[in-house]
N, C-alpha and C. Protein backbone atom coordinates (compact mmCIF):
# COMPACT_ATOMS: atom_id res chain seq x y z
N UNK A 1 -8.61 22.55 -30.44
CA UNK A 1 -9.57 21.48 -30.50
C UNK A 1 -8.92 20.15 -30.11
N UNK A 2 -7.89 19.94 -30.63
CA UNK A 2 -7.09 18.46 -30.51
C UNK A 2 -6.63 18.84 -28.87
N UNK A 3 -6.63 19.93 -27.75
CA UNK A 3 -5.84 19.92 -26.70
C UNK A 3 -7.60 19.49 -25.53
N UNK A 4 -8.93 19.89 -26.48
CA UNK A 4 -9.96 19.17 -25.36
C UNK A 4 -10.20 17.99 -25.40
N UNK A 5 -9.72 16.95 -26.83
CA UNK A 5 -9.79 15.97 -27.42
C UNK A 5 -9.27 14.78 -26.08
N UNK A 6 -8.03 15.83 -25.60
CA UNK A 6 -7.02 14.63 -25.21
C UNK A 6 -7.52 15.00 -23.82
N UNK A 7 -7.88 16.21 -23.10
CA UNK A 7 -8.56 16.05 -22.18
C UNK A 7 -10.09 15.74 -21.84
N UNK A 8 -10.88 15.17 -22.72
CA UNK A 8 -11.61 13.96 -22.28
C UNK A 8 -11.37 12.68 -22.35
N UNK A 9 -9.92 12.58 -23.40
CA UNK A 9 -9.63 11.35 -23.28
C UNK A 9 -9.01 10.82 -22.09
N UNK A 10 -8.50 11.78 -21.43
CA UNK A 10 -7.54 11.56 -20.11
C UNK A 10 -8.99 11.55 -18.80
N UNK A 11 -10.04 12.46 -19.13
CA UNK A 11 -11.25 12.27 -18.09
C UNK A 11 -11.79 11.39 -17.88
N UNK A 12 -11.43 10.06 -19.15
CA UNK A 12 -12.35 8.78 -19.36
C UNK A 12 -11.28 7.85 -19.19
N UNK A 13 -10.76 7.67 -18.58
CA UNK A 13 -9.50 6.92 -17.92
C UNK A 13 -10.01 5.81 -17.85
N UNK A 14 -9.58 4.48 -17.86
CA UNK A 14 -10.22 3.28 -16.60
C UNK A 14 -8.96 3.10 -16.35
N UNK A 15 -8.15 3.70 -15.75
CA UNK A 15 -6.59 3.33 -14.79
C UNK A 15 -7.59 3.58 -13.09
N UNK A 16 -7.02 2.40 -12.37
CA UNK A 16 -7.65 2.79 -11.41
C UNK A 16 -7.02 3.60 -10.53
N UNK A 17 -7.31 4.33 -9.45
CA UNK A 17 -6.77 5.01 -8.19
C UNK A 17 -6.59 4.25 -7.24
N UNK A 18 -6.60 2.97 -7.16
CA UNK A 18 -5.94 2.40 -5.93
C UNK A 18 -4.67 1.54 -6.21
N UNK A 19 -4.15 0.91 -5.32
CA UNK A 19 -3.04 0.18 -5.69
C UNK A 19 -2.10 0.61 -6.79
N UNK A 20 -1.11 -0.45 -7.11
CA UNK A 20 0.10 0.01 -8.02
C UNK A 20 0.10 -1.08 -9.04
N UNK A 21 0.94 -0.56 -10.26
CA UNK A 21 0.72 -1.83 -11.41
C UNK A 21 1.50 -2.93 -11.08
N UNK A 22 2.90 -2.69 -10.42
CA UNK A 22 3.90 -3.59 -10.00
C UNK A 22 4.59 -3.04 -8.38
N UNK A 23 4.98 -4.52 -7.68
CA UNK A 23 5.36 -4.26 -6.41
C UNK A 23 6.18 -3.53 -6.32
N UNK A 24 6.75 -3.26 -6.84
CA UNK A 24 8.24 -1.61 -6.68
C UNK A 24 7.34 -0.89 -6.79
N UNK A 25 6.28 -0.29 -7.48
CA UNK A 25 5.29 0.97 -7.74
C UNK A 25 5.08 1.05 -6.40
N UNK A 26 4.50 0.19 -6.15
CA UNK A 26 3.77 -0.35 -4.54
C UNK A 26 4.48 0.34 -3.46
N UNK A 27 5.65 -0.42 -3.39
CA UNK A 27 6.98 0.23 -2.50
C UNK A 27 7.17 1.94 -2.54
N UNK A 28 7.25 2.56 -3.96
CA UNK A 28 7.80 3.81 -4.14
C UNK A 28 6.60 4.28 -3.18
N UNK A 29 5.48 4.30 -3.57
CA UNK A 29 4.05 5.14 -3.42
C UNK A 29 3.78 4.88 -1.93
N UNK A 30 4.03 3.79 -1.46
CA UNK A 30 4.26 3.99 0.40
C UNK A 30 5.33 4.38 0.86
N UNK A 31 6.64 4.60 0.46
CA UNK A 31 7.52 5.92 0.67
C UNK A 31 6.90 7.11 0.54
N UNK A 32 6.43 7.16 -0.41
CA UNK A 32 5.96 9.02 -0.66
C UNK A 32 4.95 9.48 0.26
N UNK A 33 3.96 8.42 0.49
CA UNK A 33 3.00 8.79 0.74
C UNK A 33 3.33 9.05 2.36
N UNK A 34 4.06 8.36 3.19
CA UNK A 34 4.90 8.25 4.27
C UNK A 34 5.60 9.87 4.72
N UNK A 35 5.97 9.76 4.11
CA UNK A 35 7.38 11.19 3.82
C UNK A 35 6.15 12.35 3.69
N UNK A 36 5.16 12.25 2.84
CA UNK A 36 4.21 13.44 2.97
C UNK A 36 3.34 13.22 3.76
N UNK A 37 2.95 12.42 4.98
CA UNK A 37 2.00 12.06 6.09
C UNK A 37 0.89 12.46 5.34
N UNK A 38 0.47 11.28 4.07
CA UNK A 38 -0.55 11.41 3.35
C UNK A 38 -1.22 10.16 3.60
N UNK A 39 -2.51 10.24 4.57
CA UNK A 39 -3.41 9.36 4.81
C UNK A 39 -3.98 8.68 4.19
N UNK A 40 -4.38 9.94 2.96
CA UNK A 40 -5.62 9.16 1.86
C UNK A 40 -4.85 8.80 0.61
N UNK A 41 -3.50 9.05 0.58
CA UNK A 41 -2.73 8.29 -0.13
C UNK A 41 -2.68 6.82 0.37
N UNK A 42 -1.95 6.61 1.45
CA UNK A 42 -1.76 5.11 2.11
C UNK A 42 -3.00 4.28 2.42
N UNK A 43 -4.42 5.30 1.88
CA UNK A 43 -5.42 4.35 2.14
C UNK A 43 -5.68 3.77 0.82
N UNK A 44 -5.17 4.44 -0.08
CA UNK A 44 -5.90 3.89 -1.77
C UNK A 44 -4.57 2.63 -2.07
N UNK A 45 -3.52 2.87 -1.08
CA UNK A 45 -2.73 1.38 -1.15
C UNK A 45 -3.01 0.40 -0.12
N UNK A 46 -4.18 0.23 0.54
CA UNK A 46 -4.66 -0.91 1.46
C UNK A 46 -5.76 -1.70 0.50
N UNK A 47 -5.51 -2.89 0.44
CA UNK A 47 -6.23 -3.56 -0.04
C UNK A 47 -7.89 -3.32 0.20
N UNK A 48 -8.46 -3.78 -1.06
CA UNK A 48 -9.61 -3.68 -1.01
C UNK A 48 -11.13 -3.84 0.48
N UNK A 49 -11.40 -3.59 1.09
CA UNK A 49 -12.28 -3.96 1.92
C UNK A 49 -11.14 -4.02 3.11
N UNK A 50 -9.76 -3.65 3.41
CA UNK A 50 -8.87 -3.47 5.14
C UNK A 50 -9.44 -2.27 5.86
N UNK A 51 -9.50 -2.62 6.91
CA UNK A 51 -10.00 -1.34 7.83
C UNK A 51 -8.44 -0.93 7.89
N UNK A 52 -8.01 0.29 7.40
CA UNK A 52 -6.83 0.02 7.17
C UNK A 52 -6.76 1.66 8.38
N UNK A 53 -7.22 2.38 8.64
CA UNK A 53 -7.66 3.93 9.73
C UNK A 53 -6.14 3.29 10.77
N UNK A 54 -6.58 2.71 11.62
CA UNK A 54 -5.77 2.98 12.66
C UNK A 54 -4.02 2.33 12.50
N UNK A 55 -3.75 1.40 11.64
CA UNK A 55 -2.69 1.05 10.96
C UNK A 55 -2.08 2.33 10.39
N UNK A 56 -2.80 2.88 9.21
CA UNK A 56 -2.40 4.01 8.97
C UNK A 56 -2.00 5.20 9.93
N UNK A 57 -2.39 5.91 10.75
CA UNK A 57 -2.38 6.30 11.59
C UNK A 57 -0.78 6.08 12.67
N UNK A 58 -0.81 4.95 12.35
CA UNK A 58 -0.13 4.22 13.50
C UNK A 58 1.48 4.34 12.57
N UNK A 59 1.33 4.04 11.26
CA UNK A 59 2.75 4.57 10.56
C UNK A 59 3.26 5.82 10.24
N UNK A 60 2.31 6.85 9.91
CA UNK A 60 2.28 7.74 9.92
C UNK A 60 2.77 8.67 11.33
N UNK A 61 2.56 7.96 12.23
CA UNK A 61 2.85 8.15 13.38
C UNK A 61 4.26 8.34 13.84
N UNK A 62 5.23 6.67 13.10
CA UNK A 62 6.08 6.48 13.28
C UNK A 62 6.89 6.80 12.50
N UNK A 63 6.62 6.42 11.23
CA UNK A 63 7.79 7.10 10.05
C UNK A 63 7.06 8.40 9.34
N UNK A 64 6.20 8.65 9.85
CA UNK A 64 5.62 9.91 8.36
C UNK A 64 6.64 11.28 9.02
N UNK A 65 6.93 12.02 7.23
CA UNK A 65 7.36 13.42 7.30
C UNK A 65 9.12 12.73 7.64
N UNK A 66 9.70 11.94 7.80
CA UNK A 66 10.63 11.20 7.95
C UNK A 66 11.28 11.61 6.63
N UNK A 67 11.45 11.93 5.64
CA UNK A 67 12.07 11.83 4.56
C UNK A 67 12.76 11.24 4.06
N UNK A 68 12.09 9.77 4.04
CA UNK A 68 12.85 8.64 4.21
C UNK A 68 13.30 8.24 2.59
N UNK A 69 14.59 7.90 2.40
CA UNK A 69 15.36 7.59 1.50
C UNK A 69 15.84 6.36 1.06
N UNK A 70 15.17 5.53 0.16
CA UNK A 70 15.65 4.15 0.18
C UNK A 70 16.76 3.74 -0.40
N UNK A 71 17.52 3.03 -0.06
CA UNK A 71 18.70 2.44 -0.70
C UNK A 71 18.98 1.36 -0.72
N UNK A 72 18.02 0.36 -0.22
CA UNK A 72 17.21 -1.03 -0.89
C UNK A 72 16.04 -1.57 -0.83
N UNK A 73 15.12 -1.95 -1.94
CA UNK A 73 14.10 -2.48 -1.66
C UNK A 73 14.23 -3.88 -2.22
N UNK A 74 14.56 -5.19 -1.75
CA UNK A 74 14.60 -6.41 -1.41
C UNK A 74 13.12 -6.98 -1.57
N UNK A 75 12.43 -7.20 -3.15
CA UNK A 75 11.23 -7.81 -2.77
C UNK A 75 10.93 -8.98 -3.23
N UNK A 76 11.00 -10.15 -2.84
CA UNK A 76 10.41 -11.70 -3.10
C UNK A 76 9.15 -12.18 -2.82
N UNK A 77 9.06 -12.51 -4.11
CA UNK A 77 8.09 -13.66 -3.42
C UNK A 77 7.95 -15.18 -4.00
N UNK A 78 8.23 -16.08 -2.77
CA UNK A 78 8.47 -17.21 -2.76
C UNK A 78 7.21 -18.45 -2.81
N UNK A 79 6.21 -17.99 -1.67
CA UNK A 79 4.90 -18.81 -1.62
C UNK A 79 4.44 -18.81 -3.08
N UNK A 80 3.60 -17.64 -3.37
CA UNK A 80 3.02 -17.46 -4.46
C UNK A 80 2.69 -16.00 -5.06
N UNK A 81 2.00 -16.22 -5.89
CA UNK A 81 2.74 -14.73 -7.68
C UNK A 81 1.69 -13.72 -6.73
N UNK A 82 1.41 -13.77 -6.04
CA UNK A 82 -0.53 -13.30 -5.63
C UNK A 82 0.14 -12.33 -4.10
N UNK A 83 1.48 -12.53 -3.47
CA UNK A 83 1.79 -11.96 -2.55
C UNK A 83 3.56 -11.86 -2.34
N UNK A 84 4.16 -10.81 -1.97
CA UNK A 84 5.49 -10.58 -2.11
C UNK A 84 5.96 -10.23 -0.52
N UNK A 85 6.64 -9.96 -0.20
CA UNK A 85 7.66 -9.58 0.73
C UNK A 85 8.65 -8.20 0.64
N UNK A 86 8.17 -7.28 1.38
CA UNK A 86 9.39 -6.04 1.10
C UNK A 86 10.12 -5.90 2.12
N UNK A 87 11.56 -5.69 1.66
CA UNK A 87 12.31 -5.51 3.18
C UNK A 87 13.50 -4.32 2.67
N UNK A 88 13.06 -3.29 3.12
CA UNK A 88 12.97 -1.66 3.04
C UNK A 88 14.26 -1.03 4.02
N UNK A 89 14.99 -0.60 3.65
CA UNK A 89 16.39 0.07 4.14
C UNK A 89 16.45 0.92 3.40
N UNK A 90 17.17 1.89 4.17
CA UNK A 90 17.26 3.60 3.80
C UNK A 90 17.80 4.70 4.67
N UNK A 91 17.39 5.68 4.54
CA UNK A 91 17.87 6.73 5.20
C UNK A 91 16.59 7.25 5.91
N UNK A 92 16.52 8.14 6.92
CA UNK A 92 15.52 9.21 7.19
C UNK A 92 15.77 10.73 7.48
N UNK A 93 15.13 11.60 8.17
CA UNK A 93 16.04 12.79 9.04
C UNK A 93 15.76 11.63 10.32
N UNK A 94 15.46 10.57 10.73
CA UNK A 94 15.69 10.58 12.15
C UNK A 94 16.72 9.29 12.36
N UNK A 95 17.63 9.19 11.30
CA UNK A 95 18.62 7.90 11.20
C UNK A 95 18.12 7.52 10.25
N UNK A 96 18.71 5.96 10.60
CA UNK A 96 18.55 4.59 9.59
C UNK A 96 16.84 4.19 9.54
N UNK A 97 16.73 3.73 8.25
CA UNK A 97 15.13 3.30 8.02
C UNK A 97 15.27 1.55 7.72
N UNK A 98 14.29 0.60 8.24
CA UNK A 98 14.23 -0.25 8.25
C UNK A 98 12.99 -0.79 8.47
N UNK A 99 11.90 -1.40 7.64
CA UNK A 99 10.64 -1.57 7.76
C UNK A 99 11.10 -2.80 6.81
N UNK A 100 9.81 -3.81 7.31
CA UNK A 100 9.32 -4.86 6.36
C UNK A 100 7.64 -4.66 6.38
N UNK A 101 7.51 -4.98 4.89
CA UNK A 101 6.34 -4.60 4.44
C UNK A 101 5.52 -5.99 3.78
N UNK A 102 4.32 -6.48 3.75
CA UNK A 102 3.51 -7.03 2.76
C UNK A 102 2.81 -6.47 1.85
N UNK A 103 2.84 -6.93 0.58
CA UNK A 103 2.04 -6.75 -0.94
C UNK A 103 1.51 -8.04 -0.96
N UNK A 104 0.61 -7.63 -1.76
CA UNK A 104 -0.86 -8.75 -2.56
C UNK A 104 -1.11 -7.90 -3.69
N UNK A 105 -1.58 -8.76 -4.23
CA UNK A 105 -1.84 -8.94 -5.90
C UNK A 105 -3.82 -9.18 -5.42
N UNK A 106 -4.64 -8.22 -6.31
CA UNK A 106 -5.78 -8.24 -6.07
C UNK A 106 -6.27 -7.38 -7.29
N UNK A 107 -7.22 -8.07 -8.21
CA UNK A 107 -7.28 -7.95 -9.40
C UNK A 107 -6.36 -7.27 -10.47
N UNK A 108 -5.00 -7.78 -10.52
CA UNK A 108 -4.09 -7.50 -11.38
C UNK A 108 -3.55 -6.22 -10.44
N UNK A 109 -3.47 -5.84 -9.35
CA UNK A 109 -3.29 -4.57 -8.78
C UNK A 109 -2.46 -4.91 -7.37
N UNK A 110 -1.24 -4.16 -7.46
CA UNK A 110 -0.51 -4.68 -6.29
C UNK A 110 -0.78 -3.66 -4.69
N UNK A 111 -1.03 -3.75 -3.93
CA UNK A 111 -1.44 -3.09 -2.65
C UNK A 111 -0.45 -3.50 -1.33
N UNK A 112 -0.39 -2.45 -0.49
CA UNK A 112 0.50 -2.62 0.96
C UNK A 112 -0.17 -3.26 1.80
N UNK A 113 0.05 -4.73 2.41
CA UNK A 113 -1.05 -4.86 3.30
C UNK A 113 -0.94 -3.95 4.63
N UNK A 114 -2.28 -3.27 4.75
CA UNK A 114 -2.04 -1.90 5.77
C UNK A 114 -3.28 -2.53 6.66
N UNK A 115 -3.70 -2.43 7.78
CA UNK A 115 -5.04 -3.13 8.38
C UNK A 115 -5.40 -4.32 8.72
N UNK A 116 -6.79 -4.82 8.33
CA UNK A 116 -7.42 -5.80 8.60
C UNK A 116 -8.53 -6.01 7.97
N UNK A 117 -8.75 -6.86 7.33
CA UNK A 117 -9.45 -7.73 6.52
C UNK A 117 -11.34 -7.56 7.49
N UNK A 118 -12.27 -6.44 6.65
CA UNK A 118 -13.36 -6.70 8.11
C UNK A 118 -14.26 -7.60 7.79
N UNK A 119 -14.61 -7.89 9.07
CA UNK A 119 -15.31 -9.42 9.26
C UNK A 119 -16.35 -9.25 8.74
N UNK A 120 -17.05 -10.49 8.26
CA UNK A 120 -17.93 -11.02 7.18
C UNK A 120 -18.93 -11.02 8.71
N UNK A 121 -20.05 -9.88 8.49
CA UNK A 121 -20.81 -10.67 9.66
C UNK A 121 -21.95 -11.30 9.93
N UNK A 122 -22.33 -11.93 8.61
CA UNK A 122 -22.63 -13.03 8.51
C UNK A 122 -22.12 -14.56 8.82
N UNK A 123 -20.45 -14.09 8.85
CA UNK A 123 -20.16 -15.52 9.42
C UNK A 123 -19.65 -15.56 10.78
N UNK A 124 -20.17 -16.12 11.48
CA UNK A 124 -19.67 -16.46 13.31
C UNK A 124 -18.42 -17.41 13.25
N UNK A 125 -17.58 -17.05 14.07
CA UNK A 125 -15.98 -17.80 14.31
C UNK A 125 -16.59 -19.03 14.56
N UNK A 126 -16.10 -20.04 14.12
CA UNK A 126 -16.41 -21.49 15.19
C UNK A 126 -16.31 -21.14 16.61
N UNK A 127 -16.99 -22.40 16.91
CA UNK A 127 -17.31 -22.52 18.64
C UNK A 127 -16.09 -23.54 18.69
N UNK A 128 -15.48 -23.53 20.51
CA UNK A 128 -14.44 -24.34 21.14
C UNK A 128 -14.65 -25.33 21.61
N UNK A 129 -16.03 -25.36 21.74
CA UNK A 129 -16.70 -26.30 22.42
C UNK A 129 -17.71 -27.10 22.06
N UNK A 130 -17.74 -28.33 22.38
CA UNK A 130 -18.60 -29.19 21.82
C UNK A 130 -20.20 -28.97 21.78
């Protein structure tokens, strides 16, 4: 009885599935997800509302299945608490690994910036011209 107890307690979660609690989480979970050419992993670390498809795609491309091995993750952030800087060295099977990465902070939740932000289309770019 106490072992269905704890599995509805674990069914009623509010931990979310996207993003990471802290920017190293952030970092580990786009290694892994990398190394296992896991799409719909690296999509639940793109910020909220990024068309994040062909970015993904596009790393996966380059480093996925790589078995990439880190042996520094270097992350600051200087501007502000809301966005960090990763600068990623390691190993792979295909040599040396070297990526720089962006994180954001988006409701208490840290994410890879992967994509592009899609346009509001309600709002039109300014005009160039008078």
């Amino acid at each position: 009885m106490a072992f269905a107890g704890l599995g509805l307690l674990a069914g009623c979660s509010t931990a979310p599935d996207t993003g990471a609690d802290a920017p190293r989480a952030a970092v580990d979970a786009y290694v892994q997800a990398l190394n296992a050419r896991d799409a719909q992993a690296l999509s639940r670390l793109a910020p909220p509302g990024n068309d994040a498809t062909d970015d993904i795609r596009r790393r996966i491309d380059t480093n996925g299945g790589r078995d990439i091995r880190l042996t520094n993750a270097d992350i600051s952030s200087e501007t502000t608490p809301d966005v960090a800087a990763a600068r990623l060295t390691g190993t792979s099977s295909a040599g040396d690994y070297s990526e720089r990465i962006t994180l954001a902070r988006t409701d208490g939740r840290w994410y890879v910036v992967l994509g592009e932000a899609r346009q509001n289309p309600s709002k039109q770019p300014a005009g160039t011209e008078p």
